[in-house]
Protein backbone atom coordinates (compact mmCIF):
# COMPACT_ATOMS: atom_id res chain seq x y z
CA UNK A 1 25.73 7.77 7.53
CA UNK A 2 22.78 9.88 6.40
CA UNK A 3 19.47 9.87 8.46
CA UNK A 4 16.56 7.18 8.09
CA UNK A 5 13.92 10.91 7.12
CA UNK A 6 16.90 11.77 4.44
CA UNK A 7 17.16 8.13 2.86
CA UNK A 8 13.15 7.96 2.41
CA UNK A 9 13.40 11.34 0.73
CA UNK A 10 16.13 10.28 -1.40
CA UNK A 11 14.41 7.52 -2.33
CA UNK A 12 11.00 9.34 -3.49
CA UNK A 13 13.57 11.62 -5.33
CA UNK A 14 14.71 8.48 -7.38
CA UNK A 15 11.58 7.29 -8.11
CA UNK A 16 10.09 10.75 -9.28
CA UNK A 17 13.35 11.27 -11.19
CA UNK A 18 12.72 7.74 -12.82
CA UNK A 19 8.82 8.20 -13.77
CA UNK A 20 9.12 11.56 -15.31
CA UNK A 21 11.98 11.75 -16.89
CA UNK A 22 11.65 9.84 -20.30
CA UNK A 23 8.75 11.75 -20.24
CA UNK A 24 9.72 15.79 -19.65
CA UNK A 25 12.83 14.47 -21.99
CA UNK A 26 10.01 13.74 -25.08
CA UNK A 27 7.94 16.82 -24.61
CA UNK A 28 11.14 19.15 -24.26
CA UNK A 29 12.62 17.53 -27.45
CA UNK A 30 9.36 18.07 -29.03
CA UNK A 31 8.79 21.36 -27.79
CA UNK A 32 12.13 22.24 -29.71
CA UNK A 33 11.05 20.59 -33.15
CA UNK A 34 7.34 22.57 -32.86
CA UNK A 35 9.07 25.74 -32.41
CA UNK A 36 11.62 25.11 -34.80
CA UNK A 37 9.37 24.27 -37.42
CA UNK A 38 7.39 26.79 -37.06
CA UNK A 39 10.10 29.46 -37.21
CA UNK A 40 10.74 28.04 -40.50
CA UNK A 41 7.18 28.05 -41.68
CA UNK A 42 6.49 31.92 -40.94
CA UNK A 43 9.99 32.61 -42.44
CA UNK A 44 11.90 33.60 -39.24
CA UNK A 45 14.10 31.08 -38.84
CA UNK A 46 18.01 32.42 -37.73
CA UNK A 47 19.31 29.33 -39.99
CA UNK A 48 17.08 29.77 -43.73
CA UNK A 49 20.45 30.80 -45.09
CA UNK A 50 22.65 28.22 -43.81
CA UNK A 51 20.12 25.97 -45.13
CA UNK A 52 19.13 27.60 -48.48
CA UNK A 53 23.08 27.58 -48.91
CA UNK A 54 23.82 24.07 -48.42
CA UNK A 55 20.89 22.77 -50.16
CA UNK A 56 20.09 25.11 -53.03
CA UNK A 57 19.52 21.86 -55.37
CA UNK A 58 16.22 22.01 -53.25
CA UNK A 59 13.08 23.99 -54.65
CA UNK A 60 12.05 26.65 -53.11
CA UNK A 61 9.27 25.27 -50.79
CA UNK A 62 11.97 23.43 -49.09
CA UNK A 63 11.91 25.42 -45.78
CA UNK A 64 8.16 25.04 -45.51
CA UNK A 65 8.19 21.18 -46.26
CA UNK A 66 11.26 21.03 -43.82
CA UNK A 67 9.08 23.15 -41.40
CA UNK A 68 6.18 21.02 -41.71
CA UNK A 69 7.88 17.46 -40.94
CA UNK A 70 9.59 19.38 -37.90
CA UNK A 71 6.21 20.17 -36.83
CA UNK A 72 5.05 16.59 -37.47
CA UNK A 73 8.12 15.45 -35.10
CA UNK A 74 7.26 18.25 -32.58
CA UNK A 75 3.89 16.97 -32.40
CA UNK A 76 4.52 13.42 -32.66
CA UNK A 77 6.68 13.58 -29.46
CA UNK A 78 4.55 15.76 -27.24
CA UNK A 79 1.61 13.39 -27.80
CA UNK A 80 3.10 10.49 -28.54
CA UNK A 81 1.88 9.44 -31.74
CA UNK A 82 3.12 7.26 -33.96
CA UNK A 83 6.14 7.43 -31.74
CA UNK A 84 8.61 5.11 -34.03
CA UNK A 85 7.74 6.93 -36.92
CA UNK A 86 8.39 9.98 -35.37
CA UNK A 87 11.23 9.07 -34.31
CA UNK A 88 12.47 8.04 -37.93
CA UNK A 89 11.39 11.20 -39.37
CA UNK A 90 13.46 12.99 -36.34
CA UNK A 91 17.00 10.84 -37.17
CA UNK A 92 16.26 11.46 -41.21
CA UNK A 93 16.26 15.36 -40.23
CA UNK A 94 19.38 15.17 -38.24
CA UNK A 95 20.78 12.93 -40.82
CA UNK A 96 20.34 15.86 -43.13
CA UNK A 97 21.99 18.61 -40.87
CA UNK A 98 25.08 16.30 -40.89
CA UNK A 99 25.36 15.58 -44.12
CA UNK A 100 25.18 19.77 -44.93
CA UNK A 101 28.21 20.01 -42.58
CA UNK A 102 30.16 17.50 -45.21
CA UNK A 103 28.44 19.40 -48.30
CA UNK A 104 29.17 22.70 -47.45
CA UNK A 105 31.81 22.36 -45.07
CA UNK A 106 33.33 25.64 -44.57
CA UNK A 107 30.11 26.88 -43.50
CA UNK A 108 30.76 24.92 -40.44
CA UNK A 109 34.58 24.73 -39.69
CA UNK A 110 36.41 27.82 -39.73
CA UNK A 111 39.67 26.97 -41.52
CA UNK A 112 40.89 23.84 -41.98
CA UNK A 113 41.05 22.76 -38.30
CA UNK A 114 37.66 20.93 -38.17
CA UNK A 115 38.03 21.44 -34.07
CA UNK A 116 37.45 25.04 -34.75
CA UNK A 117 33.67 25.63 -35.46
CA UNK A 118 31.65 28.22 -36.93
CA UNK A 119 27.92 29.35 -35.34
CA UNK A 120 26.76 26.94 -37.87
CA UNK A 121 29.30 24.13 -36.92
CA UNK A 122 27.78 24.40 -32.98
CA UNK A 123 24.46 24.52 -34.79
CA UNK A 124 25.39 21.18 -35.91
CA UNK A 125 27.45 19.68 -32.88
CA UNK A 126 24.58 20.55 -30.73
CA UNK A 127 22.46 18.23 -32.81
CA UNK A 128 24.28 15.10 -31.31
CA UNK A 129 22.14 15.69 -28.47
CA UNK A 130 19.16 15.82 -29.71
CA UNK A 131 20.07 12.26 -31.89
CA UNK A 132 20.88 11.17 -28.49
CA UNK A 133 17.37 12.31 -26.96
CA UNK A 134 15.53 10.68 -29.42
CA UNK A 135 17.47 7.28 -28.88
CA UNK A 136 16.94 7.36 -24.98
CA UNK A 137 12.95 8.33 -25.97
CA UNK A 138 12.95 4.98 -28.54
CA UNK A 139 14.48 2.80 -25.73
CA UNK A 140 12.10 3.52 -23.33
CA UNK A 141 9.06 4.82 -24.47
CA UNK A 142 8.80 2.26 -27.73
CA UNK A 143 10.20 -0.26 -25.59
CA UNK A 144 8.21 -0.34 -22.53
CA UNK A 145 4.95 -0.01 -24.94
CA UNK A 146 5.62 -3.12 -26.67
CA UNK A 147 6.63 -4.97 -23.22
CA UNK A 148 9.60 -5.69 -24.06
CA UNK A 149 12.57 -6.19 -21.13
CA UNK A 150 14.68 -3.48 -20.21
């Protein structure tokens, strides 16, 4: 049995863990999408040829527009503004780094074992997780806003 002192502690723990964690979870996320995009706006980003290569139907402004709406995301999250939208424009983004992996597939999957991935293919898979931030950040932060139950 753990001490009365160590249960009150645990408790605040909770709570703390509770009240900032949708929170640190937005501003992380849209830490990631500022620096991102702006990587890809001053032309230093490590993935302008994976994209150029999978979408070369695009003009070639594509990695600043692409840049720009990461940007919008990044700051849309750390400031919460126009947080649904935000969100839309982040799950239209990821859509688009899934659908490269089916365009351009062995740039992704070395060989034909799709288990086996390339730097591009964790690139990808990594995404998941950020799909999955931004649907933890629309459950609670959307939600909670608009008073609805959780």
């Amino acid at each position: 049995m753990m001490p009365n002192w160590f249960q009150k502690i645990d408790r605040i723990f909770i709570y703390e863990m509770h009240r900032w964690a949708i929170p640190a979870l937005r501003v992380a996320l849209g830490l990631v999408f500022l620096w991102f995009g702006t990587l890809k706006i001053f032309g230093l980003s490590p993935v302008a040829d994976l994209i150029n290569a999978t979408y070369s139907f695009f003009p070639n402004g594509f990695m600043i527009f692409l840049g720009v709406w990461e940007i919008l995301i990044g700051l849309g999250l750390i400031f919460k503004i126009f947080l649904r939208a935000t969100l839309a424009l982040l799950w239209l983004q990821m859509l688009g780094t899934l659908v490269a992996s089916i365009l351009s597939p062995s740039l992704f999957f070395d060989g034909r074992n799709i288990l086996k991935l390339t730097l591009y293919g964790e690139f990808v898979v990594k995404n998941l997780v950020l799909i999955a931030a931004g649907l933890v950040i629309g459950g609670y932060e959307v939600k909670s806003k608009d008073g609805i139950d959780r």
